[in-house]
N, C-alpha and C. Protein backbone atom coordinates (compact mmCIF):
# COMPACT_ATOMS: atom_id res chain seq x y z
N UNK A 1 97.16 102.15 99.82
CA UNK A 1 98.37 102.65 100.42
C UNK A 1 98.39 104.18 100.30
N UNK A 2 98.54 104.93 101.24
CA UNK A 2 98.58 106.56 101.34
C UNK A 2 99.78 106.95 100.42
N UNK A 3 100.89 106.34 100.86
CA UNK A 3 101.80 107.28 99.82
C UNK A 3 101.27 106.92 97.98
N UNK A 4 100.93 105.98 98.03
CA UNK A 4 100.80 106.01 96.54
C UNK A 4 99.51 106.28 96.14
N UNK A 5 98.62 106.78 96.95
CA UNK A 5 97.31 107.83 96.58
C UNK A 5 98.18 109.06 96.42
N UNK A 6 99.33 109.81 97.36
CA UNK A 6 99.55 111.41 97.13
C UNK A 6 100.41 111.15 96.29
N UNK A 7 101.18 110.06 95.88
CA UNK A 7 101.93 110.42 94.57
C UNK A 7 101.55 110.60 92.94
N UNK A 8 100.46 109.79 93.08
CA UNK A 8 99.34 109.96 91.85
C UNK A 8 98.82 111.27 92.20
N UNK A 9 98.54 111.92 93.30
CA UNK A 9 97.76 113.13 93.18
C UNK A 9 99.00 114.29 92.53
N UNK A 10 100.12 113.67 93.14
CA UNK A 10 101.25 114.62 92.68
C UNK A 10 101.39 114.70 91.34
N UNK A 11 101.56 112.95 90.75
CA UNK A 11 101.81 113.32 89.16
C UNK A 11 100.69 114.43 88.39
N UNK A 12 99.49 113.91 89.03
CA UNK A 12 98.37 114.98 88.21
C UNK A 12 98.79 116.34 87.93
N UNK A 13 99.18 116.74 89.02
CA UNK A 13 99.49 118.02 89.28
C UNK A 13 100.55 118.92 89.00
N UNK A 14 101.56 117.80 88.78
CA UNK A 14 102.97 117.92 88.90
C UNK A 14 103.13 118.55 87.49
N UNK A 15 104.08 119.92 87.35
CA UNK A 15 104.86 120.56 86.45
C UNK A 15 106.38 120.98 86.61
N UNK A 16 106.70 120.00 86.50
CA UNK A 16 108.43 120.06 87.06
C UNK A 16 109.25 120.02 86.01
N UNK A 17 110.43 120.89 85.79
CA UNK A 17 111.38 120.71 85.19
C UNK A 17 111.34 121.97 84.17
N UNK A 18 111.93 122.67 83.38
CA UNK A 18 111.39 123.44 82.53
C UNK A 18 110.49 123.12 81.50
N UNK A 19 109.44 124.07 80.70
CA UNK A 19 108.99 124.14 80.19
C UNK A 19 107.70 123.14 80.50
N UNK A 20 107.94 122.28 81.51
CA UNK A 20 106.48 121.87 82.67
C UNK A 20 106.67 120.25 82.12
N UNK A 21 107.52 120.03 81.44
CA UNK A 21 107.97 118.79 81.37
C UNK A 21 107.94 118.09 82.06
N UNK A 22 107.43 116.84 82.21
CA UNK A 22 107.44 115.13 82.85
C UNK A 22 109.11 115.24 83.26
N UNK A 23 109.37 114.43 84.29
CA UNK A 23 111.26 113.89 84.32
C UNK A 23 110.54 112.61 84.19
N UNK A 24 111.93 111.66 83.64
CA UNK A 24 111.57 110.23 83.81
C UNK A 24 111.52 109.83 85.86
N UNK A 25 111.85 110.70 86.64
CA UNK A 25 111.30 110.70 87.83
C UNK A 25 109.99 110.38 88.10
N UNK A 26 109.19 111.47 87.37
CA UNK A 26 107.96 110.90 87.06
C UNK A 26 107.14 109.90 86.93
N UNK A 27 107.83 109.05 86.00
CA UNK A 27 107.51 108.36 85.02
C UNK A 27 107.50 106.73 85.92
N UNK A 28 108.47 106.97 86.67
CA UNK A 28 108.50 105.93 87.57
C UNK A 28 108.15 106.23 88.76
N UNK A 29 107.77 107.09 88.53
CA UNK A 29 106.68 106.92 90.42
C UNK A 29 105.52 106.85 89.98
N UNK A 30 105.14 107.14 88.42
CA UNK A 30 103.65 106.35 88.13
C UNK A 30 103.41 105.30 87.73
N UNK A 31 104.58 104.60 87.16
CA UNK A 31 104.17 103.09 87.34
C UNK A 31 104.41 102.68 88.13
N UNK A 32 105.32 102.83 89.51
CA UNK A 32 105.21 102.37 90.71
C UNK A 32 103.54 102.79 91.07
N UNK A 33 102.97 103.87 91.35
CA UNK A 33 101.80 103.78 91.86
C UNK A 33 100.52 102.81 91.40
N UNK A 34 101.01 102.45 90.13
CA UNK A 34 99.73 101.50 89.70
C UNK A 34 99.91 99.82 90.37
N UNK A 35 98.95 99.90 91.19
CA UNK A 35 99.93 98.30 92.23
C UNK A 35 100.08 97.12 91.36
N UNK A 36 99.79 96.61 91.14
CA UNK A 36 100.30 94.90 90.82
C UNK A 36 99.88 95.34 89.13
N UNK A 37 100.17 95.86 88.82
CA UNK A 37 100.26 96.40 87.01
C UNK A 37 101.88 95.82 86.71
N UNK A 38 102.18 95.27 85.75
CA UNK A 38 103.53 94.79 85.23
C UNK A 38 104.45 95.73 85.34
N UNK A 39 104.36 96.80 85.41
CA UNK A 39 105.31 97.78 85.78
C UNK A 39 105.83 97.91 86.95
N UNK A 40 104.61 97.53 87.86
CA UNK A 40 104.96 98.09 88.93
C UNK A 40 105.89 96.41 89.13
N UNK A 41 105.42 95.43 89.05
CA UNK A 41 105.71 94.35 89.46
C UNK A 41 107.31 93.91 89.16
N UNK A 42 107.87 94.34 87.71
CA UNK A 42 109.29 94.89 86.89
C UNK A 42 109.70 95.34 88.27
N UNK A 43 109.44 97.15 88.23
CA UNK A 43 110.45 97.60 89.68
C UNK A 43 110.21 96.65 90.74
N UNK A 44 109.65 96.06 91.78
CA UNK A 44 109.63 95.28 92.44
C UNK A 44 110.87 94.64 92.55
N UNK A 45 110.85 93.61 91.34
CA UNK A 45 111.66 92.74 91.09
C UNK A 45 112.97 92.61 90.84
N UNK A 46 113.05 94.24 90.53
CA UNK A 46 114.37 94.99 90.48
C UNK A 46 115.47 95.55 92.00
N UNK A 47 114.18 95.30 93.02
CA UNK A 47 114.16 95.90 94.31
C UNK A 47 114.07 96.97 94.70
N UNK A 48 113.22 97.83 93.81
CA UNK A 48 112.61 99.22 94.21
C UNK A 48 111.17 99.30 94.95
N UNK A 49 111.26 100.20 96.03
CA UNK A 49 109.88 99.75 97.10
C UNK A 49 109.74 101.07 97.57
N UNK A 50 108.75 100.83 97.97
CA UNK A 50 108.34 102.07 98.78
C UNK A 50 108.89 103.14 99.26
N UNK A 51 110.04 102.76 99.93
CA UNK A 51 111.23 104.30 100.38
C UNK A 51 111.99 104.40 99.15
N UNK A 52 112.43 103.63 98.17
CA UNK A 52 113.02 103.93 97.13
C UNK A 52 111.74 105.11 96.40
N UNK A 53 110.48 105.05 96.26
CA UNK A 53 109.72 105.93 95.76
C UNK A 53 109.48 106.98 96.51
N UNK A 54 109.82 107.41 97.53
CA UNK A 54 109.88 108.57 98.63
C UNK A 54 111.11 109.36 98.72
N UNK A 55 112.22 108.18 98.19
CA UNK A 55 113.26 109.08 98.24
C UNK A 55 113.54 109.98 96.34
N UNK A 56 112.67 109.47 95.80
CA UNK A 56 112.78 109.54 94.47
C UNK A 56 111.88 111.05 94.31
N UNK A 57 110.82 110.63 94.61
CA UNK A 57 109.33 111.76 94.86
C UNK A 57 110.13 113.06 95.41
N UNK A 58 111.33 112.65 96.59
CA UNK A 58 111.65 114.21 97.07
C UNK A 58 112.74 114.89 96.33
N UNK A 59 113.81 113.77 95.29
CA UNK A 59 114.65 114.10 94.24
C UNK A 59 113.39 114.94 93.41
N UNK A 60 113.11 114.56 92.95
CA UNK A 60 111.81 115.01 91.24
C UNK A 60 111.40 116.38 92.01
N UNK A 61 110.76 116.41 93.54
CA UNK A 61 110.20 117.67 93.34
C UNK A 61 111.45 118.81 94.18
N UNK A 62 112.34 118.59 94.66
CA UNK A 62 113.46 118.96 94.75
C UNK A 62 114.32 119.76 93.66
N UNK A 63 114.45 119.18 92.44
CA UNK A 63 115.28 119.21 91.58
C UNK A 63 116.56 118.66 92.09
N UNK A 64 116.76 118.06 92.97
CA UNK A 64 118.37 118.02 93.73
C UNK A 64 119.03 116.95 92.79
N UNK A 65 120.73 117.59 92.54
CA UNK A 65 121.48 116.42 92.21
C UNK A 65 121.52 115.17 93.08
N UNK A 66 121.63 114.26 92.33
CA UNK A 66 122.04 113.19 93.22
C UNK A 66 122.86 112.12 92.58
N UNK A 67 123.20 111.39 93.24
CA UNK A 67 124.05 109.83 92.92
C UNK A 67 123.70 108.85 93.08
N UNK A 68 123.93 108.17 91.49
CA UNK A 68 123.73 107.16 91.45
C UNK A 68 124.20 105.71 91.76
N UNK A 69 123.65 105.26 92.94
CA UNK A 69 124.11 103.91 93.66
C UNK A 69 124.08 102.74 92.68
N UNK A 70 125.03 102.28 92.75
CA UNK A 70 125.27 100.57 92.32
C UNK A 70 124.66 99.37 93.48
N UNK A 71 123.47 98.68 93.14
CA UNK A 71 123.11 97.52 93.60
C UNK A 71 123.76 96.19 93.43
């Protein structure tokens, strides 16, 4: 899957936040990128997918506030 090859290329790369700190943004767009790994399979099941990780990827490198939706 393309987006989750450039989001792994992103985490590599990625120094966001002060002091170059990880966000837990992060944190979950890399276990989303690992495919059928229990992590990823958890969010799944939670109903987080693919545009949920695109819209997340442009929060993290954004910095933008945002709100949090109730499912």
């Amino acid at each position: 899957m393309q987006v989750t090859t450039a989001l792994v290329t992103e985490l590599k790369s990625a120094k966001k936040g002060e002091d170059g700190e990880i966000t837990v943004c992060y944190l979950v767009l890399g276990i989303w990128s690992e495919n059928e790994s229990p992590g990823h399979n958890v969010l799944a099941a939670l109903g987080f997918d693919s545009e949920n990780a695109k819209e997340l990827s442009k929060i993290a490198h954004n910095n933008a506030p945002f709100e949090l939706q109730m499912i």
